[in-house]
Protein backbone atom coordinates (compact mmCIF):
# COMPACT_ATOMS: atom_id res chain seq x y z
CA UNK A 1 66.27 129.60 143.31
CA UNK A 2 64.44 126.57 141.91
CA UNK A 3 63.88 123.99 138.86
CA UNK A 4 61.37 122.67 137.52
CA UNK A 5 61.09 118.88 136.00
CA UNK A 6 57.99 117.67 134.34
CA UNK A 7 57.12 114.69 136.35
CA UNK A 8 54.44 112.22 136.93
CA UNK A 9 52.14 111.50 140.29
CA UNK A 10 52.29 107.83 140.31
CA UNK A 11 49.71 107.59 143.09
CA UNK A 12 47.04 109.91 141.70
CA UNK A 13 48.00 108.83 137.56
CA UNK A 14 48.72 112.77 137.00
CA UNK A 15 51.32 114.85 135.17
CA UNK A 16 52.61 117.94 137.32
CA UNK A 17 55.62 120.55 137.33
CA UNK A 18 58.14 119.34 140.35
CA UNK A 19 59.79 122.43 141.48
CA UNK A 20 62.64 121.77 143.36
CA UNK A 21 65.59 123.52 145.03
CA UNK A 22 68.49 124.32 143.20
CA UNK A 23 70.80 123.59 145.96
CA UNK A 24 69.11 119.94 146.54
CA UNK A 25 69.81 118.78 149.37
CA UNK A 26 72.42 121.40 150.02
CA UNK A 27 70.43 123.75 150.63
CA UNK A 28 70.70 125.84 154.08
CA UNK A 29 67.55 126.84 156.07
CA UNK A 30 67.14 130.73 154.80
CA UNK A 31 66.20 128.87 150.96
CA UNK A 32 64.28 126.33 152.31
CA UNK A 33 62.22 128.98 154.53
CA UNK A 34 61.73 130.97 151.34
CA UNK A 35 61.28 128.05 149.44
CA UNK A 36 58.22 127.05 151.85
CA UNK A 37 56.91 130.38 152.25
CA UNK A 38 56.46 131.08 148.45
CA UNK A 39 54.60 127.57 148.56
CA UNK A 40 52.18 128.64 151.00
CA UNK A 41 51.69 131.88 149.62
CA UNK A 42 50.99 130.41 146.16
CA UNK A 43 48.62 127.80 147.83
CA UNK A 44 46.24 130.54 149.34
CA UNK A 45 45.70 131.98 145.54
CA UNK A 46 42.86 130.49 143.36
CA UNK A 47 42.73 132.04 140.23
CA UNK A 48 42.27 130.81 136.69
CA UNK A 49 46.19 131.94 135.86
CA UNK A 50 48.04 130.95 138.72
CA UNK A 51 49.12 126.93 139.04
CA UNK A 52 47.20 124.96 141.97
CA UNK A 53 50.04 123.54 144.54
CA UNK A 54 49.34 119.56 145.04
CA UNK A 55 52.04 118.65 147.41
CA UNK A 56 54.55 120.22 149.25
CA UNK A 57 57.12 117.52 150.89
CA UNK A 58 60.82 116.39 151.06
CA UNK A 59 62.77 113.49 149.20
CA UNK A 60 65.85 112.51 150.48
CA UNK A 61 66.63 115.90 151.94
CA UNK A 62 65.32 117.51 149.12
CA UNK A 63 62.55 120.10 149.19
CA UNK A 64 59.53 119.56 146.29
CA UNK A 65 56.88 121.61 145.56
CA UNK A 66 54.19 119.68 143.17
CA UNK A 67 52.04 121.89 141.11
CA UNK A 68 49.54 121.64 138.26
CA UNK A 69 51.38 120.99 135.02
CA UNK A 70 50.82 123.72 132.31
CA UNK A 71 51.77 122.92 128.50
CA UNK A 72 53.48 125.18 126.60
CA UNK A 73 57.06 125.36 127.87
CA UNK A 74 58.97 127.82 129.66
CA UNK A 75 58.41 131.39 129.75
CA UNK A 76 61.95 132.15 128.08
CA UNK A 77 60.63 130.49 125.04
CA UNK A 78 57.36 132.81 125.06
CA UNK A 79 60.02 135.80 126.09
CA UNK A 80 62.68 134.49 123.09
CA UNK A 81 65.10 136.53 126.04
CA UNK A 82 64.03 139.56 124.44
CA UNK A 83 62.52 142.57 126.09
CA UNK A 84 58.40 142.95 125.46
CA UNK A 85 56.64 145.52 123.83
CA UNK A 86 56.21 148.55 125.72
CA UNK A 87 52.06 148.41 124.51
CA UNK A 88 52.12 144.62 125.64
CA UNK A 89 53.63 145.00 128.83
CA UNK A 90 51.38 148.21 129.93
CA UNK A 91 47.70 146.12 128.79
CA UNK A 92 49.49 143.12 131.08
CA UNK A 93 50.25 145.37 134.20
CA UNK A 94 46.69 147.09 133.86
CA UNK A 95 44.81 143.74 134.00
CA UNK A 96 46.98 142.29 136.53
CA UNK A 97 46.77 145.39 138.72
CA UNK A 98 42.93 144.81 138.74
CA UNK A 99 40.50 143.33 141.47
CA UNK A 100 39.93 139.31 140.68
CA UNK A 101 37.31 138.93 138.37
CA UNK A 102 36.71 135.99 136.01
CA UNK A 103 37.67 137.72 133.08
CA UNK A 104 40.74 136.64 131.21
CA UNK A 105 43.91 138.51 130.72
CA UNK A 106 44.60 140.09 127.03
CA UNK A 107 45.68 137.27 124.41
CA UNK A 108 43.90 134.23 126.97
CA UNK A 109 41.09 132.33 125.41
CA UNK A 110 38.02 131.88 127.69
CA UNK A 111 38.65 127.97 127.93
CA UNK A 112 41.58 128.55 129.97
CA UNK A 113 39.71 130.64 132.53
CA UNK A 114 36.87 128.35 132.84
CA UNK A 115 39.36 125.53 134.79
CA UNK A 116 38.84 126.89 138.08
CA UNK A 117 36.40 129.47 140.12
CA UNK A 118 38.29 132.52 140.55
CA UNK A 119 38.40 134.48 143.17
């Protein structure tokens, strides 16, 4: 549905991830609904592992989406496009399949949780 460019917020001096459409400007209104709709939804979250949403806006008749940058590269290079460990996957599910607390996932150092209040 989307890309993401890493991209700089020349009025606020920040790096963030600018999601955009894949259809650009070519985009009919179903994808741009859905495209809006996952913004708000991801704008209501607060928790330590899910990206803060800056700025939602358009560019030339392109829909944006700027969120918090996160280093470390895409989640196919973590994933190396081949399936996880059965073990792995099951300790994931269980902790994301919990309440929100401000504990940290399996394999997360504390310092990443400590960013934000949780929920």
């Amino acid at each position: 549905m989307g890309v993401v460019y890493k991209a700089r917020d020349t009025r606020l001096d920040r790096v963030v991830a600018l999601k955009m459409i894949l259809a650009g400007d070519q985009a009919g209104d179903e994808a741009r609904d859905r495209f809006l709709d996952e913004a708000k939804a991801v704008a209501r979250l607060q928790h330590p592992n899910i990206v803060q949403v800056f700025e939602v806006g358009e560019h030339n008749g392109c829909p944006f989406c700027a969120l918090e940058f996160c280093p470390g590269g895409a989640m196919s290079g973590v994933l190396g496009g081949a399936p996880q460990d059965p073990a792995r996957r099951r300790s994931w599910l269980s902790y994301w399949r919990r309440p929100c607390t401000r504990s940290t996932p399996p394999g997360w150092s504390t310092a990443t949780s400590s960013r934000r209040t949780s929920c």
